[in-house]
C-alpha atoms as a PDB file:
ATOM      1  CA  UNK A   1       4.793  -1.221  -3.783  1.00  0.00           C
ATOM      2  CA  UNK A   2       1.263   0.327  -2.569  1.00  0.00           C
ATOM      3  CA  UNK A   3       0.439   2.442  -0.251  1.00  0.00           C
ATOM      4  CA  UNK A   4      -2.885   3.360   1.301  1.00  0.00           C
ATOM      5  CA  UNK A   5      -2.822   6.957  -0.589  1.00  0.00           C
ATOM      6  CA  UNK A   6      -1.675   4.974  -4.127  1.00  0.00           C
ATOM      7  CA  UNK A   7      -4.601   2.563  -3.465  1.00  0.00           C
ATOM      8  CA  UNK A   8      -7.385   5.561  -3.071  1.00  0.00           C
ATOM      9  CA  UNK A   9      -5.752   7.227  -6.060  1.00  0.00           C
ATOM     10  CA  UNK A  10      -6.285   3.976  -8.277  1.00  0.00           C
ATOM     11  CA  UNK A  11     -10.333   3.901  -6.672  1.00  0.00           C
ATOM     12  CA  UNK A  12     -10.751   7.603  -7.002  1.00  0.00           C
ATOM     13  CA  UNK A  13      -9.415   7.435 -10.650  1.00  0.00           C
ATOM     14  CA  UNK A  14     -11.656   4.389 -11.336  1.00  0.00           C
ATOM     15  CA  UNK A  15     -14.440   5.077  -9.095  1.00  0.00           C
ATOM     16  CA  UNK A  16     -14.654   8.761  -9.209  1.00  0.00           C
ATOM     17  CA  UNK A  17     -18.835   9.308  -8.965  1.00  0.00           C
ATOM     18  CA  UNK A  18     -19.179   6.377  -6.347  1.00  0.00           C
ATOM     19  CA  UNK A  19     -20.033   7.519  -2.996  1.00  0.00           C
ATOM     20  CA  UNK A  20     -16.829   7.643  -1.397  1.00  0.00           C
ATOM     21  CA  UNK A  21     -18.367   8.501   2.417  1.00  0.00           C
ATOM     22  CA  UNK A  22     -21.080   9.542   4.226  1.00  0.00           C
ATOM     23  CA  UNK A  23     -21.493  11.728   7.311  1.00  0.00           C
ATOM     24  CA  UNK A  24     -25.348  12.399   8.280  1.00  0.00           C
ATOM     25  CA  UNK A  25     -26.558  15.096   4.941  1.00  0.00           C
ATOM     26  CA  UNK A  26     -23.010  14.946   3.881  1.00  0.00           C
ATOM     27  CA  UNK A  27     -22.009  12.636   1.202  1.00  0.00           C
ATOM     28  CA  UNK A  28     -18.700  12.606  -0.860  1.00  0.00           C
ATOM     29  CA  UNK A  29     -17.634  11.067  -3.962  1.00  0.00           C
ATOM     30  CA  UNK A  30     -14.448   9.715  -4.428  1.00  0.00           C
ATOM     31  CA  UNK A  31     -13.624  12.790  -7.208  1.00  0.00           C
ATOM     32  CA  UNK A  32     -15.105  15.279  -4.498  1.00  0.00           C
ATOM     33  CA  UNK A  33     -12.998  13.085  -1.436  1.00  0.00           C
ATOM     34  CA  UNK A  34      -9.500  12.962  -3.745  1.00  0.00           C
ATOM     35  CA  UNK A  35      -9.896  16.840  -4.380  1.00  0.00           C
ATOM     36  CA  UNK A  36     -10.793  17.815  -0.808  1.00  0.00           C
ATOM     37  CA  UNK A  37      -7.894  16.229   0.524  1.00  0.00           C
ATOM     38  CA  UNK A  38      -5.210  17.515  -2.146  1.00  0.00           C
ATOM     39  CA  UNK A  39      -6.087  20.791  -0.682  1.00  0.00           C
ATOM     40  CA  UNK A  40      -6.184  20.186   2.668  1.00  0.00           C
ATOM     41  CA  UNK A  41      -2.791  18.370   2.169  1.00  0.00           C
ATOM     42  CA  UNK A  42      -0.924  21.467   0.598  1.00  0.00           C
ATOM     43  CA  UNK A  43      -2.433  23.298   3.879  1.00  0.00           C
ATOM     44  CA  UNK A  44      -0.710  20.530   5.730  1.00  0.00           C
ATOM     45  CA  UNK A  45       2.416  20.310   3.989  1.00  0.00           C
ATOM     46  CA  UNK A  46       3.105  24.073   4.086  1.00  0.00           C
ATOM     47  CA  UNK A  47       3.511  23.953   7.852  1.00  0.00           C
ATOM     48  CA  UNK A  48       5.577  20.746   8.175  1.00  0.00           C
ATOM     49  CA  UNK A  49       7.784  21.000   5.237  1.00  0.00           C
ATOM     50  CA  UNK A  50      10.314  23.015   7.331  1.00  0.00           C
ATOM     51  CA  UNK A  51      10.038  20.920  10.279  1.00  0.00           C
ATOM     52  CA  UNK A  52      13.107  18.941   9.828  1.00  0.00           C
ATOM     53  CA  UNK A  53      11.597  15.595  10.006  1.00  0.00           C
ATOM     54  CA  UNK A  54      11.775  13.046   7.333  1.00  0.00           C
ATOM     55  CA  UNK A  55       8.685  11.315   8.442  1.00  0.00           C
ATOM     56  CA  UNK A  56       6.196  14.681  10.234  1.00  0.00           C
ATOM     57  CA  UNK A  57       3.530  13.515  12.605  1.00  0.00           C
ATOM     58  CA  UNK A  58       0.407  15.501  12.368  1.00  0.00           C
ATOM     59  CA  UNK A  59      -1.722  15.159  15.788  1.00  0.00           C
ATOM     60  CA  UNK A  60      -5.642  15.138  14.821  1.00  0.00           C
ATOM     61  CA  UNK A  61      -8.056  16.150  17.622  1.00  0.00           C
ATOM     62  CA  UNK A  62     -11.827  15.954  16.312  1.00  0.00           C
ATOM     63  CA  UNK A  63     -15.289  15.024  17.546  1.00  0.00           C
ATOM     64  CA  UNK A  64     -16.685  12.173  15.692  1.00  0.00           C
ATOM     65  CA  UNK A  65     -17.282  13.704  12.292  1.00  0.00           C
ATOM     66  CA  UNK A  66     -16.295  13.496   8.211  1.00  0.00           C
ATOM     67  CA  UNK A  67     -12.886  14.526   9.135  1.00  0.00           C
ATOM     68  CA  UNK A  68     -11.804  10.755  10.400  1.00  0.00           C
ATOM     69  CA  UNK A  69     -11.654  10.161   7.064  1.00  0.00           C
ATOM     70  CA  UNK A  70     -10.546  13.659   5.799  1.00  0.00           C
ATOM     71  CA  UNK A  71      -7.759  14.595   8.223  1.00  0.00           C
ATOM     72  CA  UNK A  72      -5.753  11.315   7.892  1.00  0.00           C
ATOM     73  CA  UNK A  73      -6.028  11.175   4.022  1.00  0.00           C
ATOM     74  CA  UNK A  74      -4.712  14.754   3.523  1.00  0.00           C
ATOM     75  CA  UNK A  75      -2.207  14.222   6.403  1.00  0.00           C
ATOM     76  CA  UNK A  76      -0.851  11.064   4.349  1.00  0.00           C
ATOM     77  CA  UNK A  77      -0.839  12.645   1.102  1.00  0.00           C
ATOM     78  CA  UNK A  78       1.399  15.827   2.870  1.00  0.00           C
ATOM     79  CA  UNK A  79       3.876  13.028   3.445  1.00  0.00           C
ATOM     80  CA  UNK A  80       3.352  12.280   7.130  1.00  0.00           C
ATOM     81  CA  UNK A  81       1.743  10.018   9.724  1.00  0.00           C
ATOM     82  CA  UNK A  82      -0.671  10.731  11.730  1.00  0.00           C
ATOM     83  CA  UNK A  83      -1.920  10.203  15.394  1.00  0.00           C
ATOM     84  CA  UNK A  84      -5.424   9.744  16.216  1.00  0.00           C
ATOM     85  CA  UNK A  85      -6.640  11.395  19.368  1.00  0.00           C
ATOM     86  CA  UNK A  86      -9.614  10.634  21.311  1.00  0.00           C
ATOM     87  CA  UNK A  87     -11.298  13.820  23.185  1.00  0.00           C
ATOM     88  CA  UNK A  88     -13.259  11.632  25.676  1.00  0.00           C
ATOM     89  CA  UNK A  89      -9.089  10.505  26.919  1.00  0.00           C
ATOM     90  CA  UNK A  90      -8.157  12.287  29.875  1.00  0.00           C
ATOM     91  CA  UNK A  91      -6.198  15.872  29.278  1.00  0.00           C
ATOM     92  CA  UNK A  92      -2.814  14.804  30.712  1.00  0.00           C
ATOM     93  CA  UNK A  93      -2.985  11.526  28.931  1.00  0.00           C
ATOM     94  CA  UNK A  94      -3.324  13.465  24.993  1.00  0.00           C
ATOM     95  CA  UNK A  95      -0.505  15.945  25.980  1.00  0.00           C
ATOM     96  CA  UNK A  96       1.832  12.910  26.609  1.00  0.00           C
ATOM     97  CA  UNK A  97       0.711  11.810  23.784  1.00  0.00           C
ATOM     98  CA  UNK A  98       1.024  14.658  21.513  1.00  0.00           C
ATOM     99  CA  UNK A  99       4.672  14.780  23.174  1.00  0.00           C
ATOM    100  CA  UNK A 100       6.011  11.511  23.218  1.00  0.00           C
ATOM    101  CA  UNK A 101       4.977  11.179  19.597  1.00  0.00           C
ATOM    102  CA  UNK A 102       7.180  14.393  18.912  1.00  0.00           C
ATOM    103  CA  UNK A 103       4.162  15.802  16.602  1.00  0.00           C
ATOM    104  CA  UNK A 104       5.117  18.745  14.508  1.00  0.00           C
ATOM    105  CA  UNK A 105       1.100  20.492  13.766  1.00  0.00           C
ATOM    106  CA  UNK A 106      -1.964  19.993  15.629  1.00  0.00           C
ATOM    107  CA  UNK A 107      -5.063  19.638  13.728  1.00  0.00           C
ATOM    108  CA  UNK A 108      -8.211  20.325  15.914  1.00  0.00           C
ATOM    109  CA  UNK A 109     -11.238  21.339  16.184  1.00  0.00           C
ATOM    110  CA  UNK A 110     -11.894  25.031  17.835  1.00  0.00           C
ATOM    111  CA  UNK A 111     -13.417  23.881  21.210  1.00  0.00           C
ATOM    112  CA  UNK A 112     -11.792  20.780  21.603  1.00  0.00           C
ATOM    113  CA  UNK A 113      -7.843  23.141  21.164  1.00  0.00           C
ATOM    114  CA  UNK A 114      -7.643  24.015  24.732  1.00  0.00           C
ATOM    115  CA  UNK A 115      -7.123  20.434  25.962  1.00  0.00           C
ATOM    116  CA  UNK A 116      -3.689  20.245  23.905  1.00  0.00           C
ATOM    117  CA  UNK A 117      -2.885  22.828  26.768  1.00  0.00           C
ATOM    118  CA  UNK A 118       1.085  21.760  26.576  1.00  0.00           C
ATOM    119  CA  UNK A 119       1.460  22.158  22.987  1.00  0.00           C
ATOM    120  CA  UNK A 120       3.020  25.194  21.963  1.00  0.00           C
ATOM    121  CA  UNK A 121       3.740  24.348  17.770  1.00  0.00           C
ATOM    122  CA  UNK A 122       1.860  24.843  14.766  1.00  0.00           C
ATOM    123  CA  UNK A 123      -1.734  24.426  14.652  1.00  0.00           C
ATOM    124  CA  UNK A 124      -4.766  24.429  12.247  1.00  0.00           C
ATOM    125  CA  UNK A 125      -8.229  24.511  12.788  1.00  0.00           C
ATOM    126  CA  UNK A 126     -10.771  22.430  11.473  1.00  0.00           C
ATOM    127  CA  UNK A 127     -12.989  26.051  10.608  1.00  0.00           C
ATOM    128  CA  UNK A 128     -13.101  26.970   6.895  1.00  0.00           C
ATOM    129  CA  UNK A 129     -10.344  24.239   6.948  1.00  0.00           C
ATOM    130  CA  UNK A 130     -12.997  22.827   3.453  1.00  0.00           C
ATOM    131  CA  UNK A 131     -12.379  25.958   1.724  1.00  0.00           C
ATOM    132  CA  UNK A 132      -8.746  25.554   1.501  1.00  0.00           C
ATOM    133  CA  UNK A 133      -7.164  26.605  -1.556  1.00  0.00           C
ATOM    134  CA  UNK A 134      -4.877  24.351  -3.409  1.00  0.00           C
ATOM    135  CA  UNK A 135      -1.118  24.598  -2.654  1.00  0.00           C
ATOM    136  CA  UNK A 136       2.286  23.117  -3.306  1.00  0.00           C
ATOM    137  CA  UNK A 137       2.119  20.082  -2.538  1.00  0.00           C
ATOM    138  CA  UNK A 138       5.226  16.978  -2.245  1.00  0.00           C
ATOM    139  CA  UNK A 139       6.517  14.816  -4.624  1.00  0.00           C
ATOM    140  CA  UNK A 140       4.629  11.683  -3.334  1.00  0.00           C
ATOM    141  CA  UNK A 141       6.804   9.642  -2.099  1.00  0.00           C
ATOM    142  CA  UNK A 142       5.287   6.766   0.212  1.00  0.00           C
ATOM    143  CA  UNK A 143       6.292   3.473  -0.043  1.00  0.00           C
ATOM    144  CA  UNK A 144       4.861   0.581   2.101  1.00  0.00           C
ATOM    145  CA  UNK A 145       7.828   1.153   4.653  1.00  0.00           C
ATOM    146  CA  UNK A 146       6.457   4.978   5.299  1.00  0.00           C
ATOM    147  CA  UNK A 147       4.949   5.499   8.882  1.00  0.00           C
ATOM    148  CA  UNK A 148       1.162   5.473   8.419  1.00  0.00           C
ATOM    149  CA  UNK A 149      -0.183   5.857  12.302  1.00  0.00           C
ATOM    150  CA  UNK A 150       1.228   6.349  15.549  1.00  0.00           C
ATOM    151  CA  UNK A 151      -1.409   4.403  17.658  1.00  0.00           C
ATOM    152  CA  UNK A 152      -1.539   4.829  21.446  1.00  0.00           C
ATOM    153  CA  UNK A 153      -3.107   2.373  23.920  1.00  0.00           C
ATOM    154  CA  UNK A 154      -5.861   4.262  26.124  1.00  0.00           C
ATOM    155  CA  UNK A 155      -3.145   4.274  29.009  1.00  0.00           C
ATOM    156  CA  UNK A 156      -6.165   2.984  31.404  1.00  0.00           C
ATOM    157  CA  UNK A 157      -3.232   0.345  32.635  1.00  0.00           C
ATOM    158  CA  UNK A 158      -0.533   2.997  33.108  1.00  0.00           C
ATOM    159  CA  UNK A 159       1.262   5.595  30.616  1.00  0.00           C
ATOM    160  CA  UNK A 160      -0.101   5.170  27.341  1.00  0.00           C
ATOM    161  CA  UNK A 161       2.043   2.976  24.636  1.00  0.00           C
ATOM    162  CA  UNK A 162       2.477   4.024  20.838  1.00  0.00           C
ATOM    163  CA  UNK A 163       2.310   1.364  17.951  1.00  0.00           C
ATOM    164  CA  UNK A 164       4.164   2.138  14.950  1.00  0.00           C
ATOM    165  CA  UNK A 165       2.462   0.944  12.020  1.00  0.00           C
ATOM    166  CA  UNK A 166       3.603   1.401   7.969  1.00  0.00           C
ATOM    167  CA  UNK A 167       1.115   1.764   4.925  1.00  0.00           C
ATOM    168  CA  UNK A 168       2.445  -2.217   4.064  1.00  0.00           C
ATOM    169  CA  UNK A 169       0.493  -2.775   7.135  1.00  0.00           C
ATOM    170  CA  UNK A 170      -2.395  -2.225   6.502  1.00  0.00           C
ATOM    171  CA  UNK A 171      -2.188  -2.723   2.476  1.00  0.00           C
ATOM    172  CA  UNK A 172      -1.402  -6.135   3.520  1.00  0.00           C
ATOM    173  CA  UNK A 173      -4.373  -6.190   5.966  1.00  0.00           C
ATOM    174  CA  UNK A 174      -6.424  -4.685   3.367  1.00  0.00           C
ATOM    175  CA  UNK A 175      -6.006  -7.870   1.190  1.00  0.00           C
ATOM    176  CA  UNK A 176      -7.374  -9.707   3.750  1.00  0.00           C
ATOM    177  CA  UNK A 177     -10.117  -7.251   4.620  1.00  0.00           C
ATOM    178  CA  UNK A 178     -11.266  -7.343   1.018  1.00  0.00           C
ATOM    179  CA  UNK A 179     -11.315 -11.178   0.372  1.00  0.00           C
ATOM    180  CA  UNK A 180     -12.681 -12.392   3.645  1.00  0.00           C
ATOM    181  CA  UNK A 181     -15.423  -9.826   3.656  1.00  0.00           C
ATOM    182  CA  UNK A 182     -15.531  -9.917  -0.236  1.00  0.00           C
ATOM    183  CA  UNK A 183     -15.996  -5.902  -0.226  1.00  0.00           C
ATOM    184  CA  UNK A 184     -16.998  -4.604  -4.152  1.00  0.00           C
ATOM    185  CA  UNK A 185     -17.601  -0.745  -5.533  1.00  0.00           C
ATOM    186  CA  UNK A 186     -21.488  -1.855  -4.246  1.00  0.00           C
ATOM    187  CA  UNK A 187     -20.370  -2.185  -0.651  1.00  0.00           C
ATOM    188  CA  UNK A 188     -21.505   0.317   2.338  1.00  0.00           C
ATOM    189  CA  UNK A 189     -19.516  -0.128   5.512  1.00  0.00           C
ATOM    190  CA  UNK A 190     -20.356   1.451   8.403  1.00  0.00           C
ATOM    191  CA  UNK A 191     -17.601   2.994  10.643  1.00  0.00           C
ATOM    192  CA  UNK A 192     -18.211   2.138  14.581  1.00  0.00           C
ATOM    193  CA  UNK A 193     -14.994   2.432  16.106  1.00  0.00           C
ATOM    194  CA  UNK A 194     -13.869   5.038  17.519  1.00  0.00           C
ATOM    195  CA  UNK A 195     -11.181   7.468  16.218  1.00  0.00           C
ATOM    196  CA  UNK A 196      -8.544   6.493  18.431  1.00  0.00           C
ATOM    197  CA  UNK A 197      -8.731   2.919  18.342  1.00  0.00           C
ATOM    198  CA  UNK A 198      -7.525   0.050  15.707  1.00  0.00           C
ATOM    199  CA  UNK A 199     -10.410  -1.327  14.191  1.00  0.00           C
ATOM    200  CA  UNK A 200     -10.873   2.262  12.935  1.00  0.00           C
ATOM    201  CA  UNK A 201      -8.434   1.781  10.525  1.00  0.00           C
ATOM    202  CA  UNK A 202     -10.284  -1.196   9.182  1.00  0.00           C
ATOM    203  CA  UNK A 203     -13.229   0.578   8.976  1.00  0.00           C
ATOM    204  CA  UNK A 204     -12.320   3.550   7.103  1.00  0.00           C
ATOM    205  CA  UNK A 205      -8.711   2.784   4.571  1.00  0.00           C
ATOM    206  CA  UNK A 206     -10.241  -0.971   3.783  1.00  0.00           C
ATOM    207  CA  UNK A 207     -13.875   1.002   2.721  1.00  0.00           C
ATOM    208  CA  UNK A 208     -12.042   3.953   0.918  1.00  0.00           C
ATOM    209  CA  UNK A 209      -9.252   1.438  -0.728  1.00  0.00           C
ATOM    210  CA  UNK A 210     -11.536  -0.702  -2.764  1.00  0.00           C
ATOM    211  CA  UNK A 211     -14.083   1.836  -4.057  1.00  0.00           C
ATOM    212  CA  UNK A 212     -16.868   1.029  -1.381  1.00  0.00           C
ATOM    213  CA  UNK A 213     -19.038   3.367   0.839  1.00  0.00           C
ATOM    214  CA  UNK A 214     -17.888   4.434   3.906  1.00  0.00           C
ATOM    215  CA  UNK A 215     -20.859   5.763   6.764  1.00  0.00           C
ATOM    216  CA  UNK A 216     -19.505   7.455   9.703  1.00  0.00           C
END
């Protein structure tokens, strides 16, 4: 029955002056982290919440930065997925993406916008997007059969191909993760991958699920 938002909760509830991430001079706790991202998830959910779509995808355009593991977080806890998007992909490649994933908001950062150029629906920008005030936000309702990511291949081969993959994915993973690795509260975990690609997820929900340190 848990999700990867249920499974922060319970560290962020237990854990709530550990270090939840770092980002060069900016650190996080997991208080500071669960906070953060209950705002920026009312932002979220005020734009989708209308959309019509039982399960919203939120398209996230970013450099690397400390919202990889912002954006997705308050994305999840608005009640969507999300889609990862890499800025060093070609242009026409992310606007297939953005539109074969049937996205409902664009989050991106201000001069990385204009290569979304085919996207004409609800944005947000990543500016002053930390000093969002808190609003409504949705019963939380995620299960482990809720669409976490929509994944895309590069398309390096061709068009690029989206993997669907649910929070029981990668709370199952996570079990794994945590026993083979034998991650603790003590543990710092440093996040290589890119944004875009799978062993980001590792990185980042199987850090912030168990209490550890995550360093961008």
């Amino acid at each position: 029955g848990e999700t990867v938002i249920s499974l922060f909760r319970k560290a962020a509830e237990k854990y709530p002056d550990n270090v939840a991430a770092v980002f060069k001079d900016k650190k996080y706790t997991y208080r500071e982290l669960d906070a953060l991202t209950d705002r920026i998830g009312g932002l979220i959910y005020g734009k989708v919440k209308d959309c019509g779509k039982e399960e919203p995808v939120v398209s996230i355009l970013i450099p690397r930065n400390e919202y990889m593991f912002i954006l997705p977080l308050a994305a999840m806890k608005a009640g969507c997925a999300y889609q990862p998007l890499d800025p060093s992909y070609p242009a026409d490649r992310l606007n297939f993406m953005v539109k074969d994933a049937g996205s409902v908001l664009l989050v991106a950062d201000a001069e990385l916008r204009p290569i979304i150029s085919e996207y004409e629906g609800e944005v947000i920008l990543t500016d002053g997007l930390k000093d969002a005030v808190p609003q409504e936000m949705p019963v939380e309702n995620l299960s482990p059969e809720s669409l976490f990511i929509l994944l895309y291949t590069s398309g390096s081969t061709g068009v690029p191909k989206g993997v669907m993959l649910e929070h029981g994915n990668l709370v199952a993973y996570n079990k794994f993760y945590k026993s083979y690795l034998d991650v603790t509260p003590d543990s710092k975990i440093a996040a290589y991958a890119s944004f875009g690609f799978d062993a980001n997820m590792m990185d980042i929900y199987c850090t912030l699920m168990n209490g550890a340190t995550l360093h961008i």
